[in-house]
Protein backbone atom coordinates (compact mmCIF):
# COMPACT_ATOMS: atom_id res chain seq x y z
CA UNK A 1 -28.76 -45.70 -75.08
CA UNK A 2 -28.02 -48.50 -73.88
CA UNK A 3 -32.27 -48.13 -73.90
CA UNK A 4 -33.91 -45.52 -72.22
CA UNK A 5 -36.03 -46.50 -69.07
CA UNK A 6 -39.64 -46.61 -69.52
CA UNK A 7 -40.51 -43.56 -67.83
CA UNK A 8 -39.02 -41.56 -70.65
CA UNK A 9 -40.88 -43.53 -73.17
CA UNK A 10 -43.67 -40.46 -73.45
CA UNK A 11 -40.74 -38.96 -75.72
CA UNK A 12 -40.77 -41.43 -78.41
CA UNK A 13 -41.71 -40.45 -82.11
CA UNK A 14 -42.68 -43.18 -84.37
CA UNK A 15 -41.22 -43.18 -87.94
CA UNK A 16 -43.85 -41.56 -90.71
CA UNK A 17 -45.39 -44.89 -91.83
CA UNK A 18 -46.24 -45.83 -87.66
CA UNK A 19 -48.22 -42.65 -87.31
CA UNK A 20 -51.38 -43.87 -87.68
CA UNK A 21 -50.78 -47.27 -85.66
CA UNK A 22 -52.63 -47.18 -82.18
CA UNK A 23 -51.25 -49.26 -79.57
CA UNK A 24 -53.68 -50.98 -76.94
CA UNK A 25 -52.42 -50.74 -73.34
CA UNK A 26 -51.22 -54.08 -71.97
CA UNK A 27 -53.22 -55.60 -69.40
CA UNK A 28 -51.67 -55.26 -65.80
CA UNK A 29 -50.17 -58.73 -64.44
CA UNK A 30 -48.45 -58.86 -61.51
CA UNK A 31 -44.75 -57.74 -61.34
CA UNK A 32 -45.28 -55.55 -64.47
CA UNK A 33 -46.93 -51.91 -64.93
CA UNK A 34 -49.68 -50.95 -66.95
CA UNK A 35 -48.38 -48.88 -70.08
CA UNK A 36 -50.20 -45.99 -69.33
CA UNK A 37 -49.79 -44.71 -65.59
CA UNK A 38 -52.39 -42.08 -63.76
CA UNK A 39 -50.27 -38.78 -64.46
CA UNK A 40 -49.84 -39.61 -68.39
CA UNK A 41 -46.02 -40.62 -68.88
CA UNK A 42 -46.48 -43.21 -71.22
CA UNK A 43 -44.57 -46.37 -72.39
CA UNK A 44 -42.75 -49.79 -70.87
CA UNK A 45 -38.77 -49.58 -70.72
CA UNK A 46 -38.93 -47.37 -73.65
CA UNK A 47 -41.60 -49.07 -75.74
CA UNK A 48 -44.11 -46.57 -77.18
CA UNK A 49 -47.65 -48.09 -75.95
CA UNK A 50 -49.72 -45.37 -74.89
CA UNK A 51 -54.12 -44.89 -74.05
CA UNK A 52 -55.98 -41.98 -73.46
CA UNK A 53 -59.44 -40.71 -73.30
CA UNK A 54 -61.52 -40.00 -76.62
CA UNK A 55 -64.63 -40.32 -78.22
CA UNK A 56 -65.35 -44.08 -75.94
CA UNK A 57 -63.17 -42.85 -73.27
CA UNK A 58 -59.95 -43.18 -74.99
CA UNK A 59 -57.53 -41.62 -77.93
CA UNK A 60 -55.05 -42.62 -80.58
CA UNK A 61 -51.81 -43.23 -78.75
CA UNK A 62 -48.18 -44.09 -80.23
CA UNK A 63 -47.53 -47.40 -81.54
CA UNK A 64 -44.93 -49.18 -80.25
CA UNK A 65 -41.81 -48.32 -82.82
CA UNK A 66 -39.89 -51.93 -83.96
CA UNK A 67 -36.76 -50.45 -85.46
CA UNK A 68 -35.70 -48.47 -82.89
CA UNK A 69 -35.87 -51.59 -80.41
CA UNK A 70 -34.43 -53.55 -82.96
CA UNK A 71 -31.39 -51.44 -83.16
CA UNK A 72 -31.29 -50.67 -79.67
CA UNK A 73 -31.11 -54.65 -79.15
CA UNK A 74 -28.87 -55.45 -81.67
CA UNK A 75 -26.33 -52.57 -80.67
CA UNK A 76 -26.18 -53.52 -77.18
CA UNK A 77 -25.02 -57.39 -78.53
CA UNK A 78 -22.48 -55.40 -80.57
CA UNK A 79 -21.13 -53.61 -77.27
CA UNK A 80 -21.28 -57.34 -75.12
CA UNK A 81 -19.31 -58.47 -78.26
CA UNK A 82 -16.84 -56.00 -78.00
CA UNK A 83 -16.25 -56.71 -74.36
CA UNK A 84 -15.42 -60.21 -75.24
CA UNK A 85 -13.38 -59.46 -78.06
CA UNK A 86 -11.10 -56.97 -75.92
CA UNK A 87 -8.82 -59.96 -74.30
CA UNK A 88 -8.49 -61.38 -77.73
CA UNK A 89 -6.90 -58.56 -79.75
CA UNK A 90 -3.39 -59.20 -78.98
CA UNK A 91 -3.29 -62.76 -80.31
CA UNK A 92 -6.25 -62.27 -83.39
CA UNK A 93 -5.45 -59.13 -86.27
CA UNK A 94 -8.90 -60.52 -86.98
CA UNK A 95 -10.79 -59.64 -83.73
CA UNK A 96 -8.72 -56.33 -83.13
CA UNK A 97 -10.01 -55.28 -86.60
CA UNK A 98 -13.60 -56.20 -85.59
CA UNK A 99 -13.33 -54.48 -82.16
CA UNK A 100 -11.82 -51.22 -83.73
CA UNK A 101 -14.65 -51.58 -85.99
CA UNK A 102 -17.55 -52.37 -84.24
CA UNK A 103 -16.16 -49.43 -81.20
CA UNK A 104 -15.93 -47.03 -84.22
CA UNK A 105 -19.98 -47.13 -84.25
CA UNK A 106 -21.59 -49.35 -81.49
CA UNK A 107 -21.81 -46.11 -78.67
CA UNK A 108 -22.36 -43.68 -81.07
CA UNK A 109 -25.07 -45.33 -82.81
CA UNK A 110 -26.81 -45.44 -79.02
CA UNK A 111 -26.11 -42.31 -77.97
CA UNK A 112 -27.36 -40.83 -81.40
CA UNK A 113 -30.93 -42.77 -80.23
CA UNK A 114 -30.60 -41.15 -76.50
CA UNK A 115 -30.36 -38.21 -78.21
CA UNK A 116 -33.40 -38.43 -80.72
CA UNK A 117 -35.59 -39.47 -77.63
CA UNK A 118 -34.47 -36.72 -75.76
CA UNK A 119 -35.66 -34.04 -78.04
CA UNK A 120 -39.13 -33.35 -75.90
CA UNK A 121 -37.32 -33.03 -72.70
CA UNK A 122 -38.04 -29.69 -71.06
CA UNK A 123 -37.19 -30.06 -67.67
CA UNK A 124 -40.23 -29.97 -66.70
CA UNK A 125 -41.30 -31.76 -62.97
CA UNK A 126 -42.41 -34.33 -63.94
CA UNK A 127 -39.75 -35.28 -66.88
CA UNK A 128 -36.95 -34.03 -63.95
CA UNK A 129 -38.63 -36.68 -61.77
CA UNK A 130 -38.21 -39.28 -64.38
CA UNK A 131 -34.87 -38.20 -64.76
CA UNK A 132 -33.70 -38.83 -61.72
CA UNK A 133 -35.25 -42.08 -61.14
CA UNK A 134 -34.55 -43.98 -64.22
CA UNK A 135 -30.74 -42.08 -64.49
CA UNK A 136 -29.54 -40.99 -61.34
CA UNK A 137 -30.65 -43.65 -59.16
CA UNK A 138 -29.51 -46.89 -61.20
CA UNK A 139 -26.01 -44.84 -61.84
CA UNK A 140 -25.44 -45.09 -57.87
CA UNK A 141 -27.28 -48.28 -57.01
CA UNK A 142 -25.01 -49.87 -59.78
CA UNK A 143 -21.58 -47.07 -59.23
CA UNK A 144 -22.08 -48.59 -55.76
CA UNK A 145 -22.59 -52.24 -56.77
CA UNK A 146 -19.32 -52.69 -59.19
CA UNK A 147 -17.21 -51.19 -56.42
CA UNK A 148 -18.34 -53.95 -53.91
CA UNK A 149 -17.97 -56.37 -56.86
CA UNK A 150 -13.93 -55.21 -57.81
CA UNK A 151 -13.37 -54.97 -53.78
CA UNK A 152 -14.44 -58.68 -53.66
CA UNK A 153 -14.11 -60.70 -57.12
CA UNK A 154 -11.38 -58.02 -58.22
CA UNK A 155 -8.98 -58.49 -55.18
CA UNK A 156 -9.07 -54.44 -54.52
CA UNK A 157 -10.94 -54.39 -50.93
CA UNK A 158 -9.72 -51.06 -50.42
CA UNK A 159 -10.78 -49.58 -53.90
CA UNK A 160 -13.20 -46.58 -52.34
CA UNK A 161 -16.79 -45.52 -53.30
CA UNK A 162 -16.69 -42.30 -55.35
CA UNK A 163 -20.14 -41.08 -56.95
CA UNK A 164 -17.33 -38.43 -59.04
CA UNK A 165 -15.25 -41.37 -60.69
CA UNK A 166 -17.48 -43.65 -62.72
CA UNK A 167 -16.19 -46.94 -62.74
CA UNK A 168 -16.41 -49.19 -65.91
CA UNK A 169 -19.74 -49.23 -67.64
CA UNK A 170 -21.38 -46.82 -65.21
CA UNK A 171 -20.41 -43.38 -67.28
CA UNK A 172 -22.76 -43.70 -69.29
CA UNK A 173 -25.39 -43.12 -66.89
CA UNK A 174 -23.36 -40.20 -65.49
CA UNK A 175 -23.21 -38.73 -69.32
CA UNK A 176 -26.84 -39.66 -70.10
CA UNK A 177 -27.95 -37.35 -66.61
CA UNK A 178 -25.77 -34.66 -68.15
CA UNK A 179 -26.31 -34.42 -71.79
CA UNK A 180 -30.05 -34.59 -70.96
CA UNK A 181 -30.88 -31.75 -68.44
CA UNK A 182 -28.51 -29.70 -71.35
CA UNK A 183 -31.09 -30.45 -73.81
CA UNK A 184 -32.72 -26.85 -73.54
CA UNK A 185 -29.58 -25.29 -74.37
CA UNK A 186 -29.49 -26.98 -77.50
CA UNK A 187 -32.46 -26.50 -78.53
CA UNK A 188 -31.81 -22.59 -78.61
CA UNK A 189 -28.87 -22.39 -80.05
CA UNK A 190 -28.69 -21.60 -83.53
CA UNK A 191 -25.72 -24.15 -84.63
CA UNK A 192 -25.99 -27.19 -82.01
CA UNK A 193 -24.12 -29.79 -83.60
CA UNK A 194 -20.84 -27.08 -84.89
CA UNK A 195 -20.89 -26.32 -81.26
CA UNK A 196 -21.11 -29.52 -79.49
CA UNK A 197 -18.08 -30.80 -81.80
CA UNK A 198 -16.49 -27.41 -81.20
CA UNK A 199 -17.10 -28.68 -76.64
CA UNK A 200 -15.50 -32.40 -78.27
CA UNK A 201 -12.38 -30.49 -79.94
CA UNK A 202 -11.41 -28.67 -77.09
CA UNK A 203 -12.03 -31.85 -74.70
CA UNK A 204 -9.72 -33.87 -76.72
CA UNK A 205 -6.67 -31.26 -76.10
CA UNK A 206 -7.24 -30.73 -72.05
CA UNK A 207 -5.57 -32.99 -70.13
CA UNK A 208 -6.86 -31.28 -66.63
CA UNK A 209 -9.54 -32.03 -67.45
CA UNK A 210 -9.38 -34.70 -65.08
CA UNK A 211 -11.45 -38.05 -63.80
CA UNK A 212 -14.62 -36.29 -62.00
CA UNK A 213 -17.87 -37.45 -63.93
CA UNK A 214 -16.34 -39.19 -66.74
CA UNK A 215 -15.82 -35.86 -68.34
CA UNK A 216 -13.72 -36.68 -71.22
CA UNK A 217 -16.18 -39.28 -72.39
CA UNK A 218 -19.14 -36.78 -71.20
CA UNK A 219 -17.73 -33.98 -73.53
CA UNK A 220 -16.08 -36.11 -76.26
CA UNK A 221 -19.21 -38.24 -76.50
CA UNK A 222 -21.42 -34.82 -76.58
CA UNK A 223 -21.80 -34.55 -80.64
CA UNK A 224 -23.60 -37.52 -81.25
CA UNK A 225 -26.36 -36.96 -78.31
CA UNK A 226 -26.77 -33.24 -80.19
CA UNK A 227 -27.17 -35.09 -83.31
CA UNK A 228 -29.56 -36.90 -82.03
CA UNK A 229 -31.61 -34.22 -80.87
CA UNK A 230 -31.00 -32.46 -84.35
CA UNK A 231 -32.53 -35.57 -86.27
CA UNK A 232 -36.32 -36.27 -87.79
CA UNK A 233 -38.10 -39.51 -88.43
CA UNK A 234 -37.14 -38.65 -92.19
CA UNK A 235 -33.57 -39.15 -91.64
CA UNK A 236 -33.66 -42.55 -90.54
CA UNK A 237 -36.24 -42.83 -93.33
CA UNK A 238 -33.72 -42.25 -96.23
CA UNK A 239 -30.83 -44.38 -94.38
CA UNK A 240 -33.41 -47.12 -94.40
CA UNK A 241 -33.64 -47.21 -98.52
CA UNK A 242 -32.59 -49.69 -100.32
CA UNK A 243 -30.43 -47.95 -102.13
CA UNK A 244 -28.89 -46.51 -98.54
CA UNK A 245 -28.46 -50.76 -97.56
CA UNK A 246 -26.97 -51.89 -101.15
CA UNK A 247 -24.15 -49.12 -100.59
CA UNK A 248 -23.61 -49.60 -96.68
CA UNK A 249 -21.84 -52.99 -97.97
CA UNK A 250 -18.85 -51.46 -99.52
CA UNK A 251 -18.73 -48.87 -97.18
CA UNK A 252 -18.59 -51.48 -94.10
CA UNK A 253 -16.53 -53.77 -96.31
CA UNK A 254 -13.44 -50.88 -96.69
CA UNK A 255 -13.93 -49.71 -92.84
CA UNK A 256 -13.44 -53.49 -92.00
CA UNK A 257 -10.27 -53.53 -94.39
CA UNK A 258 -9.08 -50.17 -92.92
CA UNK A 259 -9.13 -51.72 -89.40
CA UNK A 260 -7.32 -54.57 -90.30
CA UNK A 261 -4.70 -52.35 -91.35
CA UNK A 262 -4.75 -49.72 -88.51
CA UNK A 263 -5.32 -52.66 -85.94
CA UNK A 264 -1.35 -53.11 -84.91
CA UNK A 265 -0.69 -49.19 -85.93
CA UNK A 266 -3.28 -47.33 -83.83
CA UNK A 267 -4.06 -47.17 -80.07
CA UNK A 268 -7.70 -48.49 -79.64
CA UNK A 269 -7.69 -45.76 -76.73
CA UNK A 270 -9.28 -42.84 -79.41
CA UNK A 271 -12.22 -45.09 -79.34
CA UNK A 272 -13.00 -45.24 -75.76
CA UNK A 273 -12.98 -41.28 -75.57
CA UNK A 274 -11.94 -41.16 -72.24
CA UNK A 275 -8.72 -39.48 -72.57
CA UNK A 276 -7.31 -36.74 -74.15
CA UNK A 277 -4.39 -36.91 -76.91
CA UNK A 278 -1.62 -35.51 -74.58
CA UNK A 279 -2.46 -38.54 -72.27
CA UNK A 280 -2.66 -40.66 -75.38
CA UNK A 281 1.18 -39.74 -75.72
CA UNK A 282 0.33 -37.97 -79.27
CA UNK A 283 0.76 -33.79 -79.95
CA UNK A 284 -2.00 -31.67 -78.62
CA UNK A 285 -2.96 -30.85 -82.29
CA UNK A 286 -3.87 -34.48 -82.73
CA UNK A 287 -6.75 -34.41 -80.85
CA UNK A 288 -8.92 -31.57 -82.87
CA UNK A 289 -7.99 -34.35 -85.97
CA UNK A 290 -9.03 -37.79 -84.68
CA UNK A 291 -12.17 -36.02 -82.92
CA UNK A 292 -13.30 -34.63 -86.34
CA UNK A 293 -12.16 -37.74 -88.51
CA UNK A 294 -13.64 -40.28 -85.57
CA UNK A 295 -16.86 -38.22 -85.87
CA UNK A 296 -17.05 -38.66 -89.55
CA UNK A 297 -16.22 -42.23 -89.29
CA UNK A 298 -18.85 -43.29 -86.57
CA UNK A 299 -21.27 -41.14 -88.26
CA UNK A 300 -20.94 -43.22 -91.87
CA UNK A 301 -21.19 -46.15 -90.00
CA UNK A 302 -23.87 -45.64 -87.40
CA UNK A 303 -25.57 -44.75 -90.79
CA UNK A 304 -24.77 -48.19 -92.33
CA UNK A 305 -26.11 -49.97 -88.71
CA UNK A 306 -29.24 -48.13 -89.06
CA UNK A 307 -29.62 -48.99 -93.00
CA UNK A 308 -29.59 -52.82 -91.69
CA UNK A 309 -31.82 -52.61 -88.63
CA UNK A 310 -35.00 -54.35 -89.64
CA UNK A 311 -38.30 -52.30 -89.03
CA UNK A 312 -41.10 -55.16 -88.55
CA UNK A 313 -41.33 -56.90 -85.76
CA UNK A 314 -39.34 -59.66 -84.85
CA UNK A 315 -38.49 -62.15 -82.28
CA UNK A 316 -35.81 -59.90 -80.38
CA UNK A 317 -37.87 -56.66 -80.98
CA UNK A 318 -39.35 -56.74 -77.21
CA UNK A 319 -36.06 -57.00 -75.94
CA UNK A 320 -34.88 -53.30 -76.74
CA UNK A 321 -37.21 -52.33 -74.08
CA UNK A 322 -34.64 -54.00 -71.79
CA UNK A 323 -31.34 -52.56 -73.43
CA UNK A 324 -30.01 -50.31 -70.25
CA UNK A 325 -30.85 -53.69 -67.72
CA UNK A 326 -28.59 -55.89 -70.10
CA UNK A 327 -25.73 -53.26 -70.58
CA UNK A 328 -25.31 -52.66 -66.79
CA UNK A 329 -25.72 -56.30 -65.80
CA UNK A 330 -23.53 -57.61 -68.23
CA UNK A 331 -20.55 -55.75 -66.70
CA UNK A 332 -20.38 -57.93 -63.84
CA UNK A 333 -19.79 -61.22 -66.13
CA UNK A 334 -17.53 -59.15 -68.56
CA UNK A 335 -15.40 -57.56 -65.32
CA UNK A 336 -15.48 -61.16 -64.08
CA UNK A 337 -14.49 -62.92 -66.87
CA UNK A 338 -10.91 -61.41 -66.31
CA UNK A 339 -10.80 -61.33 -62.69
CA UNK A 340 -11.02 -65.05 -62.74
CA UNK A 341 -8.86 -65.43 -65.43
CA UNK A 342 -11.26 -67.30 -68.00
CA UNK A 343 -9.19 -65.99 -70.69
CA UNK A 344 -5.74 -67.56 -69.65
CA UNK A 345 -7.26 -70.84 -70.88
CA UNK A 346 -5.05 -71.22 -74.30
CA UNK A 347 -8.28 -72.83 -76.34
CA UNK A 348 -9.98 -69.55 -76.00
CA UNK A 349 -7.68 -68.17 -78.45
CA UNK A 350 -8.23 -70.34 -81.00
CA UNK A 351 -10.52 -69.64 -83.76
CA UNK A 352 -12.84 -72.39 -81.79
CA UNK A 353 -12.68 -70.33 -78.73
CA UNK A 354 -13.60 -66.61 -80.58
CA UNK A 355 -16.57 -67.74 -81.96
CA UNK A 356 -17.51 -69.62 -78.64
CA UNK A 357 -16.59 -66.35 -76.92
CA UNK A 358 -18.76 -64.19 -79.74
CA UNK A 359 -21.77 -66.55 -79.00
CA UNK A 360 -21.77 -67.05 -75.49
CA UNK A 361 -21.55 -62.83 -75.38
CA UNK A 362 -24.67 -62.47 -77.74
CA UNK A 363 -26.92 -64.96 -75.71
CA UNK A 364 -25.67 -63.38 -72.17
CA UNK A 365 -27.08 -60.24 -73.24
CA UNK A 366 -30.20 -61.48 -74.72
CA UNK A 367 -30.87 -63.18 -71.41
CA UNK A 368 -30.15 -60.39 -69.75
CA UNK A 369 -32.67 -57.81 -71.68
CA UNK A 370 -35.71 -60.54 -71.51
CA UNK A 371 -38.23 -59.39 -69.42
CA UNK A 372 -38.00 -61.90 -66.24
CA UNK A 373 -34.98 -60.31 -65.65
CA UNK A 374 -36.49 -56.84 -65.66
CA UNK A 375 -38.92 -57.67 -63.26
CA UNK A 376 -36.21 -58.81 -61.17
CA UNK A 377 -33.98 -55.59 -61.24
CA UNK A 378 -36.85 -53.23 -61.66
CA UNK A 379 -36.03 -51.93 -57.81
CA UNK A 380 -33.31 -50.78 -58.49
CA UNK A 381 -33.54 -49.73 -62.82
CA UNK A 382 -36.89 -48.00 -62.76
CA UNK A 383 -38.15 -47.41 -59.05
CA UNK A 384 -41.04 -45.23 -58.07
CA UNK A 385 -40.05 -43.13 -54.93
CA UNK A 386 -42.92 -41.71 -55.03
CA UNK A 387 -42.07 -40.47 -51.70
CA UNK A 388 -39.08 -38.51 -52.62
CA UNK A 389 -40.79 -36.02 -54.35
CA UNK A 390 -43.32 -33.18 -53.44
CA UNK A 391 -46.92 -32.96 -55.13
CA UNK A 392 -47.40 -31.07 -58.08
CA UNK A 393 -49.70 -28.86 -57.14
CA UNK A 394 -50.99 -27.95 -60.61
CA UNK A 395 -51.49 -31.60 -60.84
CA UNK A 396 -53.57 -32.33 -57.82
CA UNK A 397 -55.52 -29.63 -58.36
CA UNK A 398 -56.25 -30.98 -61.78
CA UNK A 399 -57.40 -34.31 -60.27
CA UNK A 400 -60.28 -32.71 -58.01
């Protein structure tokens, strides 16, 4: 997810072997927060730095985890890559077989780490407040921002505002808000994940279901946020074995061979999840199928991501903590690259022009996740507004 904003970093849970790591608290510099604010929330755009009080005024807090940021970072290049493959599929079997693969996995694989983070959320106050102001906000500063962008660069001046119709990259925002403040219901019910692919099922065969919210994608998209929430540090433990990375090969090797055969056969629609299978033009019974079978496919491969994400620290480690700036920004280039028709240039389509493409994707996004950039957008990413909200009184009255 695309990553989480740093207010919700308190949820974090480092893998086994980071337990005992304590993380010092950055010092504060201007244009950048201390990791540890006054009410307790802890972390930095979803890093995991934390200080408290102890035996010399402070306690162990939790160490910053490197493979989640590393596989936060390197999915969101996989999703900027996919973008910039999408024009290409019609002259390249090669790229369509790398798009269907890489969309069989790339969102899934995020949304299963949304959903891992999210297991402390309570909606609580304060965790509501957070909520809002690292989901809500960005989804209408930016729902607001690509509208002006496709009335202007996209030729559409009358295309309207509409906080109910996500445009483009902005439903995820709109599903993030929503799968979270359902996290209590999942945790009580006794079969989460049967049930949330049960909601997915029944998505994929209801056309009236309609545009408002992204719904499709909200409900279609619901499984692997559950799953999240239903995994433990040990999981990602035994994907992470050897053994788990020696057999991820093959596994990767036959999806990419499968998608090179499926590429001119199959509607690359399933993958986006935003429709259902009457709209798709395929039977009604269709959907329950490719909703399971997708499921068990993005599953085995998320699985193979994770069994390659490194776990030490490396030089794009930091950048996960900037994930959610680079995946909204990006749109604008990515939308842009087709209103002014970059790709009606025929070198593009050469096998020159892919790889310049692929790169010129991957370093875009890394730009965009570095932290200058973050300090630029924080207004409108991770604001305060303070103001908006009333007092806790519990809290105050802890503070006299």
């Amino acid at each position: 997810m695309v990553s989480e904003p740093r207010q919700l970093a308190s949820q974090r849970t480092p893998l086994p072997a980071q337990r005992a790591a304590v993380a010092a608290p950055p010092a504060d510099t201007k244009g950048s927060k201390s990791a540890t604010d006054t009410k307790g929330a802890t972390g930095i755009r979803g890093a995991e730095a934390a200080s408290a009080t102890g035996a010399a005024g402070k306690k162990p807090g939790k160490a910053r985890d490197a493979f989640f940021d590393n596989a936060k970072y390197l999915a969101i290049v996989l999703v900027a890559m996919g973008h910039a493959w999408e024009p290409l599929r019609g002259d390249s079997r090669a790229a369509s077989a790398l798009y269907i693969t890489v969309y069989t996995f790339h969102m899934p694989a995020f949304i299963v780490i949304s959903g891992y983070f999210s297991r402390s959320f309570d909606a609580s106050p304060n965790r509501l407040k957070r909520l809002i102001t690292g989901v809500a906000v960005p989804y209408v500063v930016f729902e607001v921002a690509y509208t002006f962008f496709k009335r202007t660069a996209g030729g559409d001046p009358d295309y309207p505002i509409s906080l109910l119709d996500p445009w483009y990259l902005t439903w995820f925002l709109i599903a993030l808000f929503v799968w979270r403040l359902s996290t209590p219901i999942w945790k009580v019910v006794r079969w989460p994940l049967p049930l949330a692919l049960a909601i997915a099922v029944l998505a994929s065969v209801s056309p009236d279901i309609g545009d408002d919210l992204d719904l499709q994608r909200v409900l279609q998209f619901l499984p692997f946020f559950v799953l999240g929430l239903c995994l433990k540090p040990e999981h990602f433990q035994l994907v992470r074995r050897k053994e788990a990375r020696i057999l991820a090969v093959p596994v990767f090797a036959a999806a990419l061979l499968f998608a090179y055969w499926a590429a001119p056969r199959m509607n690359a629609a399933w993958f986006y999840r935003r429709d259902s299978a009457q709209e798709l033009g395929a039977p009604g019974w269709s959907g329950a199928v490719m909703t399971l079978a997708m499921f068990g496919c993005s599953v085995i491969l998320a699985a193979c991501f994770f069994a390659w994400v490194p776990g030490r620290k490396l030089w794009f480690t930091a950048l996960g903590a900037g994930t959610l700036y680079g995946y909204l920004l990006h749109g604008f280039v990515a939308k842009g690259s087709r209103f002014w028709d970059w790709y009606d240039v025929h070198w593009v389509h050469t096998p020159a022009g892919e790889i310049t493409v692929t790169v010129a994707a991957m370093s875009l996004i890394t730009v965009l996740c570095t932290p200058p950039v973050q300090r630029m957008f924080r207004f409108a990413m991770e604001p305060e507004m303070e103001w908006a909200f009333r007092k806790d009184a519990a809290e105050v009255a802890r503070r006299r």
